[in-house]
C-alpha atoms as a PDB file:
ATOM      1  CA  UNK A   1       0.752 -44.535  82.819  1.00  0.00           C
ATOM      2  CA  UNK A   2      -1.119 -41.696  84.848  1.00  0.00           C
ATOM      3  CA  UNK A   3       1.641 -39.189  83.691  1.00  0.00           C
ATOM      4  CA  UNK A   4       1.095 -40.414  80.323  1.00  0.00           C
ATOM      5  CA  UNK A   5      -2.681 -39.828  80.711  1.00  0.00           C
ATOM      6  CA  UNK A   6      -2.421 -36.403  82.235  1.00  0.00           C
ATOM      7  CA  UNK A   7      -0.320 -35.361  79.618  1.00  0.00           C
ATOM      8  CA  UNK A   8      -3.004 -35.595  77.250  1.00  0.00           C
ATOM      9  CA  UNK A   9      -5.212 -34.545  78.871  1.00  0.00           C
ATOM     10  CA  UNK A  10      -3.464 -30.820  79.116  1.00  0.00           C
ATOM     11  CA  UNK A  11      -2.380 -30.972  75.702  1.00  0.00           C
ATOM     12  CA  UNK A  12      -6.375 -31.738  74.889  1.00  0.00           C
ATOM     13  CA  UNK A  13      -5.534 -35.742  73.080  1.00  0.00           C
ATOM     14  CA  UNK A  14      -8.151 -37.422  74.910  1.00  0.00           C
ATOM     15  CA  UNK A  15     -11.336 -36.253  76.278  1.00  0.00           C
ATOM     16  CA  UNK A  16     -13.376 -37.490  79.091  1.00  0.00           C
ATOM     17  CA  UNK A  17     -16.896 -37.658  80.043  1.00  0.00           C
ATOM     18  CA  UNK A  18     -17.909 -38.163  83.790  1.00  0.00           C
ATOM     19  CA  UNK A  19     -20.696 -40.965  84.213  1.00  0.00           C
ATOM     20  CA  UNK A  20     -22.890 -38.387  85.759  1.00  0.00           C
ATOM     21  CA  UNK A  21     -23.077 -36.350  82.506  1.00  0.00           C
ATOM     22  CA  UNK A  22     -23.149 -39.227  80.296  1.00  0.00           C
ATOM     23  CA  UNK A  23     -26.645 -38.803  79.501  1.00  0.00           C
ATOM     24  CA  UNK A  24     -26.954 -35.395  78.525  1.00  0.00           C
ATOM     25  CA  UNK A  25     -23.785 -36.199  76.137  1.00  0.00           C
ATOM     26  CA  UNK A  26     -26.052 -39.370  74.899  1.00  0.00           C
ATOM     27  CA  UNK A  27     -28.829 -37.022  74.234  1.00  0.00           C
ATOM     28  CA  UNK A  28     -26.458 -34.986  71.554  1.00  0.00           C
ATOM     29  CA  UNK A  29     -27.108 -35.725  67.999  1.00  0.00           C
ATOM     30  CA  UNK A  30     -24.566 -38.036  65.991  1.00  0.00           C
ATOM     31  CA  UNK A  31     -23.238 -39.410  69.351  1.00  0.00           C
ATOM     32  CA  UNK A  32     -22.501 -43.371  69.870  1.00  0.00           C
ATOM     33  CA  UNK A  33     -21.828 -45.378  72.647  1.00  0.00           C
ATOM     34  CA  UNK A  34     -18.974 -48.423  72.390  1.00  0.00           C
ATOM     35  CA  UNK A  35     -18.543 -50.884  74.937  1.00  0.00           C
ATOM     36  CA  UNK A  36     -15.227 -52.230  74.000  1.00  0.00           C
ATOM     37  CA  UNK A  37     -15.050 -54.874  76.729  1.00  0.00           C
ATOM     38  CA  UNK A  38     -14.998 -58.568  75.895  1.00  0.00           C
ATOM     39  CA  UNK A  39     -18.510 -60.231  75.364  1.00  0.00           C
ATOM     40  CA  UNK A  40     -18.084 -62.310  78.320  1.00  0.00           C
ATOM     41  CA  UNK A  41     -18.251 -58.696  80.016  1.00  0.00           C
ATOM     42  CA  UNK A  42     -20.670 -56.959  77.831  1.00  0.00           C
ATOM     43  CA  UNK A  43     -23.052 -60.359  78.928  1.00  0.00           C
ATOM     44  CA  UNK A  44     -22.855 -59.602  82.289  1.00  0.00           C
ATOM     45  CA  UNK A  45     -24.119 -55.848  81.901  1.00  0.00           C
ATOM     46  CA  UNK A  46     -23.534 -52.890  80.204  1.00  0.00           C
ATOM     47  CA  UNK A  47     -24.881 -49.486  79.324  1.00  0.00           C
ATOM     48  CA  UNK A  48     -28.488 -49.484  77.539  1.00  0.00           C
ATOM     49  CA  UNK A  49     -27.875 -48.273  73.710  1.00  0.00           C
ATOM     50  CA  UNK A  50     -23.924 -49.209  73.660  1.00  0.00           C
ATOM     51  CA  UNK A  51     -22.430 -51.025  70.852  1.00  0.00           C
ATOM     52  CA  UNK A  52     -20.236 -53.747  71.464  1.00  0.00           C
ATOM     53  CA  UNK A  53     -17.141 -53.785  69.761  1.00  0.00           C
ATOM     54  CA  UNK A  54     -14.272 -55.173  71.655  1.00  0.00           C
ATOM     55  CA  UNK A  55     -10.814 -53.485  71.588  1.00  0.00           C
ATOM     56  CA  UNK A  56      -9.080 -56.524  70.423  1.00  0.00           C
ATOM     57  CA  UNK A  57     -10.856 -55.855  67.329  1.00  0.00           C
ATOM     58  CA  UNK A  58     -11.154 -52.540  66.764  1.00  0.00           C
ATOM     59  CA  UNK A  59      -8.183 -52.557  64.260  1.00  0.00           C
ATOM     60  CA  UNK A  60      -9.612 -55.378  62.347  1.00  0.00           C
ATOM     61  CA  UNK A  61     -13.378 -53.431  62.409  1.00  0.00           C
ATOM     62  CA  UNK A  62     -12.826 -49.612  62.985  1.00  0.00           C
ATOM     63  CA  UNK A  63     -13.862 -48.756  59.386  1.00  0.00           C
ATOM     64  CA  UNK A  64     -17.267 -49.982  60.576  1.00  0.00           C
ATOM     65  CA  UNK A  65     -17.637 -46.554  62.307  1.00  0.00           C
ATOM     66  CA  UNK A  66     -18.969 -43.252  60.933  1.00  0.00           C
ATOM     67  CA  UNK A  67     -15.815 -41.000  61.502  1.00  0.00           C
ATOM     68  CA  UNK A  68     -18.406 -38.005  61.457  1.00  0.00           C
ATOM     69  CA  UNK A  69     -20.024 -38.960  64.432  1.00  0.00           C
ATOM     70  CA  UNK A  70     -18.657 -38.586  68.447  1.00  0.00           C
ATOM     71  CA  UNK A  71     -17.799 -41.947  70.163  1.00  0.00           C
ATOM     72  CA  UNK A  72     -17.877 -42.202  73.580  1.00  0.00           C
ATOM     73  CA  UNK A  73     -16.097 -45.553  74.762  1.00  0.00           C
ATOM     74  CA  UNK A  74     -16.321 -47.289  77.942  1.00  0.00           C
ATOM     75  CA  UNK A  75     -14.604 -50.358  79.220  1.00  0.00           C
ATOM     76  CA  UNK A  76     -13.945 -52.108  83.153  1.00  0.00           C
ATOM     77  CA  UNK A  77     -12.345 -49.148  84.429  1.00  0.00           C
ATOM     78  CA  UNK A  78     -11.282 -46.852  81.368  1.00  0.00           C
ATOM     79  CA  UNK A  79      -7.572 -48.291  80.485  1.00  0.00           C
ATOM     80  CA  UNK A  80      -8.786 -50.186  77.416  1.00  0.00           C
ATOM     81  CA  UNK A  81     -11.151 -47.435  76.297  1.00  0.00           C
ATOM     82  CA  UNK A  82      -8.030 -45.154  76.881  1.00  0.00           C
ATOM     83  CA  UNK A  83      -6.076 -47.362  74.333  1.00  0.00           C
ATOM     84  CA  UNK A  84      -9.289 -47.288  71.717  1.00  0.00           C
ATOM     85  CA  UNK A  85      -9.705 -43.632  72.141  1.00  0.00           C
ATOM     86  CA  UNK A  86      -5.813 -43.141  71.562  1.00  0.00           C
ATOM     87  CA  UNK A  87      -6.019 -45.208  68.033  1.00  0.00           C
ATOM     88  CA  UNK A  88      -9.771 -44.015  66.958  1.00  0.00           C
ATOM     89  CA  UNK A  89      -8.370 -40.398  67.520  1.00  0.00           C
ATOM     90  CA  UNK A  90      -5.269 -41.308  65.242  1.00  0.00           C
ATOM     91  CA  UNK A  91      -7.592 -42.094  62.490  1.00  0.00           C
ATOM     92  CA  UNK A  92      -9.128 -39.080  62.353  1.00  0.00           C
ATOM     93  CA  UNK A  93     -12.136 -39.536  65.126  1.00  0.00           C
ATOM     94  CA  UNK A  94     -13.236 -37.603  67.707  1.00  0.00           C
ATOM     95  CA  UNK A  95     -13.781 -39.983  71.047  1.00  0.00           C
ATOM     96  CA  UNK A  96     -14.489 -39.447  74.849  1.00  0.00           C
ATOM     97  CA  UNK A  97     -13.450 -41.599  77.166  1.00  0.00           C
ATOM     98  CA  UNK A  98     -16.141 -43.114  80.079  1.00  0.00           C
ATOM     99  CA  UNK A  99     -14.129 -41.923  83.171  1.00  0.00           C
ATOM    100  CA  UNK A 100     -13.933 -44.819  85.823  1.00  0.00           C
ATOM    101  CA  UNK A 101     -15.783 -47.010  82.923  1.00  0.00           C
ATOM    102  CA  UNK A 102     -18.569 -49.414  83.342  1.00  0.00           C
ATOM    103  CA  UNK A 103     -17.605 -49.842  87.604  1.00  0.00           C
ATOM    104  CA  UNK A 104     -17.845 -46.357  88.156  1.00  0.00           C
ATOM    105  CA  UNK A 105     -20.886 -45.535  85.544  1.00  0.00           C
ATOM    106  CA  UNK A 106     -22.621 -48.592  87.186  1.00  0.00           C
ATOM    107  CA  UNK A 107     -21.914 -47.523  91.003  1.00  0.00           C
ATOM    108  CA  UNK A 108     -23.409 -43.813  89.715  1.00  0.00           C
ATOM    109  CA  UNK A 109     -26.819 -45.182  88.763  1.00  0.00           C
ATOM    110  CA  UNK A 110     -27.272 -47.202  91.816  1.00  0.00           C
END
């Protein structure tokens, strides 16, 4: 899986954002923020100004997103944002992936 990952990250597939620089990317016009954990998780906390939309339905609901705009997606720990980013990108968005996800965004603000 990491090769996988690294691979597209050289051949520029997937971008990342670092939870650090989150907010300056936030501050960028036409820029959302998905949580696509479960709700259970989102419940329990999440990032102020994300939308929920969990990845076990983001092929049932991705036309509900503006294709124009950037997406920056977050999960646990950035494996099921990975998967999102991989299958928004194939329909023609451009997406960033939350690196170390909620854990590591939350562990940054503390």
């Amino acid at each position: 899986m990491g090769g996988m990952i690294c691979a597209n990250m050289l051949r520029d597939d997937l971008f990342y954002v670092n939870p650090a620089d989150l907010e300056a990317m936030l501050s960028k016009e036409n820029t959302v923020l998905l949580d696509v954990r479960t709700r259970e998780e989102f419940d329990k906390g999440y990032i102020e100004g994300a939308v929920l939309l969990p990845v076990d339905e983001l092929r049932q609901r991705y036309k509900e997103l503006d294709p124009a705009k950037t997406h920056i997606l977050y999960c646990g720990i950035g494996y099921r944002a990975y998967l999102a980013c991989l299958f928004l990108n194939s329909h023609g968005f451009i997406t960033y992936n939350l690196s170390g996800g909620y854990r590591a965004y939350a562990m940054n603000i503390s």
